[in-house]
Protein backbone atom coordinates (compact mmCIF):
# COMPACT_ATOMS: atom_id res chain seq x y z
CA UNK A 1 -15.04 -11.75 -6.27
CA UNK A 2 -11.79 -10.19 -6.57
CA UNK A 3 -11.13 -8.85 -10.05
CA UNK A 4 -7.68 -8.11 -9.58
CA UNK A 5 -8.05 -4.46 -11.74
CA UNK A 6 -4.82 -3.11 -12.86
CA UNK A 7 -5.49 0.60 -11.81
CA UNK A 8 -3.57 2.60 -15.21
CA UNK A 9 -1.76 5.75 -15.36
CA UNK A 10 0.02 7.28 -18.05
CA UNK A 11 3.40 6.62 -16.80
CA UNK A 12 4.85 6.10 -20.60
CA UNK A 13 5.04 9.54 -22.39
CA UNK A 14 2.80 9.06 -25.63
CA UNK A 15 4.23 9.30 -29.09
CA UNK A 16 3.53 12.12 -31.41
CA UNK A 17 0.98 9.49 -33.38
CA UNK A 18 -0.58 8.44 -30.51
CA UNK A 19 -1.17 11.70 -28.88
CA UNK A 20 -2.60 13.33 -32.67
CA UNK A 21 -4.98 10.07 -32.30
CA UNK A 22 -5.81 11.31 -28.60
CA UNK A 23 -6.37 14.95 -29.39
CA UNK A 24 -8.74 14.04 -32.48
CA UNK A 25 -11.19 11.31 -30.99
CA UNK A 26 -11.71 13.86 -27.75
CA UNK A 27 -12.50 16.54 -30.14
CA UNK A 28 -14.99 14.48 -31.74
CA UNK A 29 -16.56 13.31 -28.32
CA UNK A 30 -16.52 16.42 -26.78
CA UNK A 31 -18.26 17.67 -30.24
CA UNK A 32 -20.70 14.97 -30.17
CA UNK A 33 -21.69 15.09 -26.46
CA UNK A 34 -21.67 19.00 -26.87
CA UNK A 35 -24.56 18.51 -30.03
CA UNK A 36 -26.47 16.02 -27.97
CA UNK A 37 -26.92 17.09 -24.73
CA UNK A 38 -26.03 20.69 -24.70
CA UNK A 39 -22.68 23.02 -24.55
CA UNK A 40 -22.86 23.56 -20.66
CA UNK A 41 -20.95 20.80 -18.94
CA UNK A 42 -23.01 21.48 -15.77
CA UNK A 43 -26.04 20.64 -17.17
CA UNK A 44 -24.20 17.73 -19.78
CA UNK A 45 -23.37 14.99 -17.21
CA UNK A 46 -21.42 13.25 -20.37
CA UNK A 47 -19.38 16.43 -21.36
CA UNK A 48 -18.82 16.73 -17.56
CA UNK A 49 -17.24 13.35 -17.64
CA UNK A 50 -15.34 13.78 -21.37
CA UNK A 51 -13.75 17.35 -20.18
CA UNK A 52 -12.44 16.01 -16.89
CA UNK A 53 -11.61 13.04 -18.98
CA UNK A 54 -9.19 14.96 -21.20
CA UNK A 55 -7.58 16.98 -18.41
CA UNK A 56 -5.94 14.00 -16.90
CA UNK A 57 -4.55 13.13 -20.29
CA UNK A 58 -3.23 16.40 -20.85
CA UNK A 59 -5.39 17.21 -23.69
CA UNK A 60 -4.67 20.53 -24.62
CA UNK A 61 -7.72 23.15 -23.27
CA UNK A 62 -7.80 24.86 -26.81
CA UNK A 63 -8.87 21.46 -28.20
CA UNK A 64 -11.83 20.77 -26.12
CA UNK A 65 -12.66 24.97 -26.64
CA UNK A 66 -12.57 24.22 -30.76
CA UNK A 67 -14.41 21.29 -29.88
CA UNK A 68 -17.65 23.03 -28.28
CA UNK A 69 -16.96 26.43 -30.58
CA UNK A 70 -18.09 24.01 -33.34
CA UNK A 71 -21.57 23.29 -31.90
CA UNK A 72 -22.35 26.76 -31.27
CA UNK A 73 -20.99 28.15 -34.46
CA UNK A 74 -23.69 25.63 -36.03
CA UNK A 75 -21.11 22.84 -37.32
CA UNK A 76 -23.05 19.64 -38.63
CA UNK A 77 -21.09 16.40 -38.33
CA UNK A 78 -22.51 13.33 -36.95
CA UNK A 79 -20.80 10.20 -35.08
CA UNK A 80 -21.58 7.04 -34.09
CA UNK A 81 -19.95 4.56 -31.55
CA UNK A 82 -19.95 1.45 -33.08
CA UNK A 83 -19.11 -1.78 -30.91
CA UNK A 84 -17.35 -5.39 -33.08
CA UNK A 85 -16.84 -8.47 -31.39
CA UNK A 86 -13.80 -10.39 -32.41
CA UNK A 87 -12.41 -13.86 -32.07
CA UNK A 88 -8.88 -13.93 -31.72
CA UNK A 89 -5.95 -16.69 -32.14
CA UNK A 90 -6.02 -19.56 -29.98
CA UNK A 91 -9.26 -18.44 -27.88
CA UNK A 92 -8.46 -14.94 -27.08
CA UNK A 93 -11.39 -12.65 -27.82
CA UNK A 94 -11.70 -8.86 -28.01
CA UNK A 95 -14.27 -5.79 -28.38
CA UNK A 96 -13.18 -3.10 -30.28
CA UNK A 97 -15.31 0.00 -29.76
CA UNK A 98 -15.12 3.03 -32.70
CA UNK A 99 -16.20 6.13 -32.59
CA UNK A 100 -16.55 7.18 -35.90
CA UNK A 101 -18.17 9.34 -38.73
CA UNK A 102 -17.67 6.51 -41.82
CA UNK A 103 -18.79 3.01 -40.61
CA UNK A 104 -17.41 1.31 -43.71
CA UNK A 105 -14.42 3.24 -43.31
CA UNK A 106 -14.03 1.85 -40.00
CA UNK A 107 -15.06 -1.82 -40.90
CA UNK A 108 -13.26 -2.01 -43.22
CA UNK A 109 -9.66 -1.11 -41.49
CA UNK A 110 -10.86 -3.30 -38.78
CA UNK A 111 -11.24 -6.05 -41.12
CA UNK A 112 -7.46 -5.98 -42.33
CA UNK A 113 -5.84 -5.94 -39.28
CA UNK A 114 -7.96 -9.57 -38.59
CA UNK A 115 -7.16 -10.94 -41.98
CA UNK A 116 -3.63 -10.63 -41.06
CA UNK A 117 -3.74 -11.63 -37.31
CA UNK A 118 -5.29 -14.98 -37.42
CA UNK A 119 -8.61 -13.31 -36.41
CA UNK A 120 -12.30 -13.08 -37.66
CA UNK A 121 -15.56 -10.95 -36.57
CA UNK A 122 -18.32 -12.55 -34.71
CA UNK A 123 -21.55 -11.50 -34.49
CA UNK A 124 -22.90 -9.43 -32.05
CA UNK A 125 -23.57 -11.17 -29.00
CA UNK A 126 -21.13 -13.74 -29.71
CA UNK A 127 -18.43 -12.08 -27.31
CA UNK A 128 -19.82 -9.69 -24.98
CA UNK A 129 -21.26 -12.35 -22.85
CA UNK A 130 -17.87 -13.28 -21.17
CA UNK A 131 -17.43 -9.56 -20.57
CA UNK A 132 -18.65 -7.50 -17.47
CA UNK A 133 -19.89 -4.02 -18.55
CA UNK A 134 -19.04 -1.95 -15.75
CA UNK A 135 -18.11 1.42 -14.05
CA UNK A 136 -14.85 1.45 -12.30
CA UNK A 137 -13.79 3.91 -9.46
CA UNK A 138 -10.56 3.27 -7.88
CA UNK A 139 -9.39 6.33 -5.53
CA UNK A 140 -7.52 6.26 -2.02
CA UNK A 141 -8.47 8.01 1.28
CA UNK A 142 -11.62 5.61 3.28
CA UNK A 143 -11.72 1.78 3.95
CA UNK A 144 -13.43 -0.78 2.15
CA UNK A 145 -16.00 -0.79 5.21
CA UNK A 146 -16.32 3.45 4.94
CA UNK A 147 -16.95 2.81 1.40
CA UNK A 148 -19.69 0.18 1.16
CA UNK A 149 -21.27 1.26 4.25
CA UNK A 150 -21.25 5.18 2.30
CA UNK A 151 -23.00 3.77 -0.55
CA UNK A 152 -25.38 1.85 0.79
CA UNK A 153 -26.42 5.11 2.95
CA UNK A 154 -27.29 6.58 -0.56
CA UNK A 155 -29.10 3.78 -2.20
CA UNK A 156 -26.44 2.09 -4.19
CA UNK A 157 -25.58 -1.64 -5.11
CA UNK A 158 -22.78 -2.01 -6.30
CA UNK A 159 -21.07 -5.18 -8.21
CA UNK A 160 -18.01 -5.43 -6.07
CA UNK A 161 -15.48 -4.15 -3.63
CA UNK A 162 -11.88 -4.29 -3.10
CA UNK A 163 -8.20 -2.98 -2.03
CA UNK A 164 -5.86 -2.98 -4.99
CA UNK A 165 -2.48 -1.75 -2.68
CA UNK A 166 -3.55 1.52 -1.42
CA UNK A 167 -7.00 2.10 -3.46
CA UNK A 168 -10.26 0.96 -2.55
CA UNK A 169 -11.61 -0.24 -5.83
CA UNK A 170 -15.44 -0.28 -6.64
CA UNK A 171 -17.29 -1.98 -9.07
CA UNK A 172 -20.80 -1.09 -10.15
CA UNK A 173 -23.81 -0.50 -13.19
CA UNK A 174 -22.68 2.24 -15.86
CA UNK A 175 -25.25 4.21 -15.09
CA UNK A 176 -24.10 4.64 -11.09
CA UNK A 177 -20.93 5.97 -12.24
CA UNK A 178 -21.52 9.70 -11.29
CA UNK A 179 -23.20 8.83 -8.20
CA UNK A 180 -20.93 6.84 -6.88
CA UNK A 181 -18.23 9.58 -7.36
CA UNK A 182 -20.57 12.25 -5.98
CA UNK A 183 -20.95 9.69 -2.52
CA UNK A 184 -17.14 9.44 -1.98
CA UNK A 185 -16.64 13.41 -2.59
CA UNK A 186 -18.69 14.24 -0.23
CA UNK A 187 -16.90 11.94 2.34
CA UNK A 188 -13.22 13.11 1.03
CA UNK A 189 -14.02 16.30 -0.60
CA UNK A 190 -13.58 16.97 -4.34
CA UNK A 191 -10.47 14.40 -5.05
CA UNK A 192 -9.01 13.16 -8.09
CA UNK A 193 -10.02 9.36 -8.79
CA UNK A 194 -7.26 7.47 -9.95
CA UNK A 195 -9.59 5.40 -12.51
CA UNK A 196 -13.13 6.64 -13.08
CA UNK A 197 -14.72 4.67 -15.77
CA UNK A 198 -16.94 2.62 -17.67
CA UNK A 199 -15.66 -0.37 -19.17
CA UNK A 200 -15.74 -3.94 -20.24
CA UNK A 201 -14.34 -6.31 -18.48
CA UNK A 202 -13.49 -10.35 -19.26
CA UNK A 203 -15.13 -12.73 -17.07
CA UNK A 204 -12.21 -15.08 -17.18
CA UNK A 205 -8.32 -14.48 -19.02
CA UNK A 206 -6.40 -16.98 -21.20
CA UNK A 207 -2.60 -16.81 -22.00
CA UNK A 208 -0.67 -17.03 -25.04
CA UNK A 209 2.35 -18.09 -25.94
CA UNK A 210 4.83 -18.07 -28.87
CA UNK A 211 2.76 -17.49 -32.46
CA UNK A 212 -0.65 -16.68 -30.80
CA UNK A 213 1.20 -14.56 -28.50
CA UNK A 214 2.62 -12.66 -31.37
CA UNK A 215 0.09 -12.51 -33.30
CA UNK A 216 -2.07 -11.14 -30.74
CA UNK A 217 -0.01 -8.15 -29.87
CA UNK A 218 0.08 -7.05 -33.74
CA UNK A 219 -3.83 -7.06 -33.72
CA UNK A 220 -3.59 -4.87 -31.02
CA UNK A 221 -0.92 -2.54 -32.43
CA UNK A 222 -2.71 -2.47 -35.77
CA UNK A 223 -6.18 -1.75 -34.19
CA UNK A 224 -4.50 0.67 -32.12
CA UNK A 225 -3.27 2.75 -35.33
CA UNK A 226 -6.63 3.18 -36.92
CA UNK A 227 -7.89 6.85 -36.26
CA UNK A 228 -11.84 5.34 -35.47
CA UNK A 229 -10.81 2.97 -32.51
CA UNK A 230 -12.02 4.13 -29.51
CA UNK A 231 -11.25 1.06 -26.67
CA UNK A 232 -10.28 -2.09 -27.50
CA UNK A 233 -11.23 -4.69 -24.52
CA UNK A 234 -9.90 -8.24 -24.81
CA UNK A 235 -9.11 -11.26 -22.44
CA UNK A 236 -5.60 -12.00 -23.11
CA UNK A 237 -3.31 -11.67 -20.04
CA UNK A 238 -0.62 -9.34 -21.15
């Protein structure tokens, strides 16, 4: 179906802000997947994930160490990830995911960045319809054909496939990320995925243009400067 997935990487060096906001919501992942599931990442698929997750943003290593030191050392904190659905100006939409210990802390930031963007919350449901939930593995090395005929070998369906310049890009259920990673390293050896991920994407994108358009990209900014905001997904070509 061709999604036309941008594959990211971190070719803009972060502000100081921006990485502080980094550092803490890994720590409190890392925490949180460490109290759920266990301190030993080869038994904790999710810490796994979160640990190799913070390496390729340069988190630093004593961060993630603090981070699991606090479950042993019998640390209570709890944190939930809480999903909102958002209607933007002029028909965009968005989903802002938080990971936070203070709901109403975090619902209520979220709601003053909309009151002064043009934007209002919709219930749940009312957004995530038009969006895919997906994992996303984008890496370089086999063919298209290599790749889906790999899969299928091991008992995966997957959503879709495709070349994005030199990546084969493939699309499938959240819950095949890992073995869909585990299938191509064992036809290319351990590599490093250029996007490995589970996310939300729009069934179909809208443009803006001159008000919308700025308004828009200051909902983003301000959603991107409070601490609980975890991923913000939206349908606004940018």
């Amino acid at each position: 179906m061709g999604r036309a997935y941008e594959v990211r990487k971190a070719s803009i060096q972060k502000t100081g802000a921006a990485k502080a906001k980094l550092y803490s919501m890994y720590a409190r992942e890392i925490y949180q997947a460490a109290k759920v599931g266990g301190t030993d990442p080869v038994s904790n698929v999710t810490l796994k994930r979160l640990i190799e997750k913070s390496k390729k943003e340069q988190v630093p290593s004593d961060i993630v160490k603090r981070a699991i030191d606090k479950v042993n050392s019998g640390i209570d904190e709890n944190y939930d990830e809480v999903r909102y659905e958002i209607f933007g100006p002029s028909g965009s939409n968005l989903i802002v995911v938080c990971f936070t210990d203070n709901v109403n802390r975090s619902l209520s930031s979220i709601r003053t960045a909309l009151n002064k963007c043009d934007s209002k919350m919709g219930a749940q449901g009312s957004v995530s319809y038009m969006y895919d939930h997906l994992s996303i593995v984008s890496f370089k090395g086999l063919s298209e054909e290599e790749t889906l005929e790999a899969l299928i070998e091991n008992g995966i369906d997957i959503d879709d496939i495709e070349k994005d310049n030199e990546n084969v890009v493939v699309y499938g259920i959240p819950q095949d990320l890992y073995k869909i990673k585990e299938v191509i390293n064992t036809k290319l050896g351990n590599i490093e995925f250029d996007v490995d991920e589970i996310t939300m994407l729009p069934k179909e994108k809208i443009k803006l243009s001159g008000d919308d358009l700025d308004h828009f990209k200051k909902l983003l900014i301000m959603l991107d400067d409070i601490e609980d905001v975890q991923n913000v997904y939206h349908n606004v070509e940018l």
